[in-house]
C-alpha atoms as a PDB file:
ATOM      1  CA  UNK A   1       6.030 -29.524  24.185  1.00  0.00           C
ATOM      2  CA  UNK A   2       5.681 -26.258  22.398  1.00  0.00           C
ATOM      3  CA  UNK A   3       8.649 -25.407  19.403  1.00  0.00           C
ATOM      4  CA  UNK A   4       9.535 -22.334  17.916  1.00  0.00           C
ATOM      5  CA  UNK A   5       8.356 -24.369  14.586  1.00  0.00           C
ATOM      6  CA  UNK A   6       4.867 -25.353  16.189  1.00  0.00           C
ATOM      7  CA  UNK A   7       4.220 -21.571  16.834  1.00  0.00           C
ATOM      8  CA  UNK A   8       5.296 -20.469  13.416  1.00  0.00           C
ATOM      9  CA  UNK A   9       3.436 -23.035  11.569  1.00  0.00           C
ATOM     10  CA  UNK A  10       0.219 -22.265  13.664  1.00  0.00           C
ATOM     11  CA  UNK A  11       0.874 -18.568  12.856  1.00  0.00           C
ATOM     12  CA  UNK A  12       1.575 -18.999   8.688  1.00  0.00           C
ATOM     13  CA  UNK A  13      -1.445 -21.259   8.760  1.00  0.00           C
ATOM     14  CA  UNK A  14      -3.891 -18.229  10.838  1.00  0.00           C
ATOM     15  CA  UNK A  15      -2.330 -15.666   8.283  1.00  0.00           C
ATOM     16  CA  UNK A  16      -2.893 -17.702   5.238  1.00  0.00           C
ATOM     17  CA  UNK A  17      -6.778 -17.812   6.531  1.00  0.00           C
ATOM     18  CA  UNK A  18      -7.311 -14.516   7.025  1.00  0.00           C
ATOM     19  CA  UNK A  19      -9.031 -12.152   4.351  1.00  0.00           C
ATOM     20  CA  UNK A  20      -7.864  -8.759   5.929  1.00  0.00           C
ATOM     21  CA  UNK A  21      -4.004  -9.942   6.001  1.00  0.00           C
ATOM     22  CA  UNK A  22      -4.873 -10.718   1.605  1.00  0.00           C
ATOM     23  CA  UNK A  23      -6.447  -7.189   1.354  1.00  0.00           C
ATOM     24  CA  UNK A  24      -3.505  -5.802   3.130  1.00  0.00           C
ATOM     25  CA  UNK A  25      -0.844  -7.700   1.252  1.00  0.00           C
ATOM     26  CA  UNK A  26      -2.649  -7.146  -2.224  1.00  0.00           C
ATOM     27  CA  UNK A  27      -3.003  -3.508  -1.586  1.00  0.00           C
ATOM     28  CA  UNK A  28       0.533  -2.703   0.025  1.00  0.00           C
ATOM     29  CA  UNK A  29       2.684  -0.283  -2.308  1.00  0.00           C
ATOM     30  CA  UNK A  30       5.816  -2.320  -0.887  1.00  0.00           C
ATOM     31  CA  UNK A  31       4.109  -5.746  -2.003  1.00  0.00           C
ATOM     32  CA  UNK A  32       1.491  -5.250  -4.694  1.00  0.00           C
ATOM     33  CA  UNK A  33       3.790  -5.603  -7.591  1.00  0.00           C
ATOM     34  CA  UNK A  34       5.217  -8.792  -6.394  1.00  0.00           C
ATOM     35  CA  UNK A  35       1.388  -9.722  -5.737  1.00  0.00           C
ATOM     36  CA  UNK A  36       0.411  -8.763  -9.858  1.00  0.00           C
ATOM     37  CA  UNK A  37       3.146 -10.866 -11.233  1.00  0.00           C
ATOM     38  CA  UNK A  38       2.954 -13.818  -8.780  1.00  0.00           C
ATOM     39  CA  UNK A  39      -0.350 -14.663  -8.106  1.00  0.00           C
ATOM     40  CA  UNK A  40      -2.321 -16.080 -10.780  1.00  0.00           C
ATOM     41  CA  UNK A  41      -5.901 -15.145  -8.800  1.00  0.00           C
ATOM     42  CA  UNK A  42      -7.780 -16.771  -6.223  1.00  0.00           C
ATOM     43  CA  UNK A  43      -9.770 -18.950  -8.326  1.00  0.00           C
ATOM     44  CA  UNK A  44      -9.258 -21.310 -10.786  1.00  0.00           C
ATOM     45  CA  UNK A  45     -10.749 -19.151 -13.362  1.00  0.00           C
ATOM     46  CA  UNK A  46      -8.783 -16.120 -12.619  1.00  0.00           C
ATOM     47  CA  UNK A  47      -5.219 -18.415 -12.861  1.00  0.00           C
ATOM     48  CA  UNK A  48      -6.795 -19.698 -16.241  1.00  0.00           C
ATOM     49  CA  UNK A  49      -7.895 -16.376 -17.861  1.00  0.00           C
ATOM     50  CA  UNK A  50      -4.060 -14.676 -16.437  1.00  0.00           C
ATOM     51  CA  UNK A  51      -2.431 -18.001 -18.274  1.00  0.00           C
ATOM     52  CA  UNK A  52      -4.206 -17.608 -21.393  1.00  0.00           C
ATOM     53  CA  UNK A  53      -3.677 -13.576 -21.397  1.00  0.00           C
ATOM     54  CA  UNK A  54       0.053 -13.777 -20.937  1.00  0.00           C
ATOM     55  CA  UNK A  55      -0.086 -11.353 -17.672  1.00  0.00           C
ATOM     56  CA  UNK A  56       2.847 -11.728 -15.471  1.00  0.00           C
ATOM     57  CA  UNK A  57       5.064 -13.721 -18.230  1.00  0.00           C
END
Protein backbone atom coordinates (compact mmCIF):
# COMPACT_ATOMS: atom_id res chain seq x y z
CA UNK A 1 0.00 0.00 0.00
CA UNK A 2 1.18 3.39 -1.05
CA UNK A 3 0.79 6.52 1.87
CA UNK A 4 0.86 10.02 1.44
CA UNK A 5 4.05 9.60 3.95
CA UNK A 6 5.74 6.86 1.64
CA UNK A 7 5.55 9.38 -1.32
CA UNK A 8 6.85 12.29 0.65
CA UNK A 9 9.64 10.49 2.21
CA UNK A 10 10.68 9.02 -1.26
CA UNK A 11 10.44 12.62 -2.58
CA UNK A 12 12.63 14.53 0.52
CA UNK A 13 15.04 11.66 0.12
CA UNK A 14 15.35 12.28 -4.24
CA UNK A 15 15.62 16.11 -3.36
CA UNK A 16 18.16 15.75 -0.68
CA UNK A 17 20.29 13.74 -3.54
CA UNK A 18 20.14 15.98 -6.06
CA UNK A 19 23.00 18.61 -6.82
CA UNK A 20 20.85 20.98 -9.09
CA UNK A 21 17.96 21.28 -6.29
CA UNK A 22 21.51 22.49 -3.73
CA UNK A 23 22.61 24.94 -6.52
CA UNK A 24 19.13 26.18 -6.74
CA UNK A 25 18.45 26.45 -3.04
CA UNK A 26 22.03 27.98 -2.32
CA UNK A 27 21.62 30.49 -5.02
CA UNK A 28 17.84 31.55 -4.48
CA UNK A 29 17.53 35.35 -3.32
CA UNK A 30 14.38 34.07 -1.23
CA UNK A 31 16.64 31.27 0.49
CA UNK A 32 20.33 32.10 0.33
CA UNK A 33 20.47 33.99 3.53
CA UNK A 34 18.85 31.31 5.48
CA UNK A 35 21.40 28.96 3.51
CA UNK A 36 24.73 31.41 4.84
CA UNK A 37 23.69 31.29 8.40
CA UNK A 38 22.47 27.65 8.57
CA UNK A 39 24.61 25.54 6.83
CA UNK A 40 27.93 25.03 8.15
CA UNK A 41 29.31 23.62 4.44
CA UNK A 42 29.20 20.43 2.83
CA UNK A 43 32.23 19.02 4.24
CA UNK A 44 33.59 18.48 7.36
CA UNK A 45 36.23 20.98 6.79
CA UNK A 46 34.04 23.72 5.67
CA UNK A 47 31.65 23.18 9.13
CA UNK A 48 35.12 23.26 11.00
CA UNK A 49 36.76 26.36 9.41
CA UNK A 50 32.80 28.32 9.70
CA UNK A 51 32.99 27.08 13.64
CA UNK A 52 36.32 28.31 14.26
CA UNK A 53 35.63 31.75 12.20
CA UNK A 54 32.51 32.61 14.12
CA UNK A 55 30.34 32.94 10.69
CA UNK A 56 26.71 32.55 11.24
CA UNK A 57 26.95 33.02 15.27
Amino acid sequence: MVTLEGMMRSAILAAARSPQLEQLVSAAPVSRSVVRRFVAGTTTEDAIDRRESGVGA
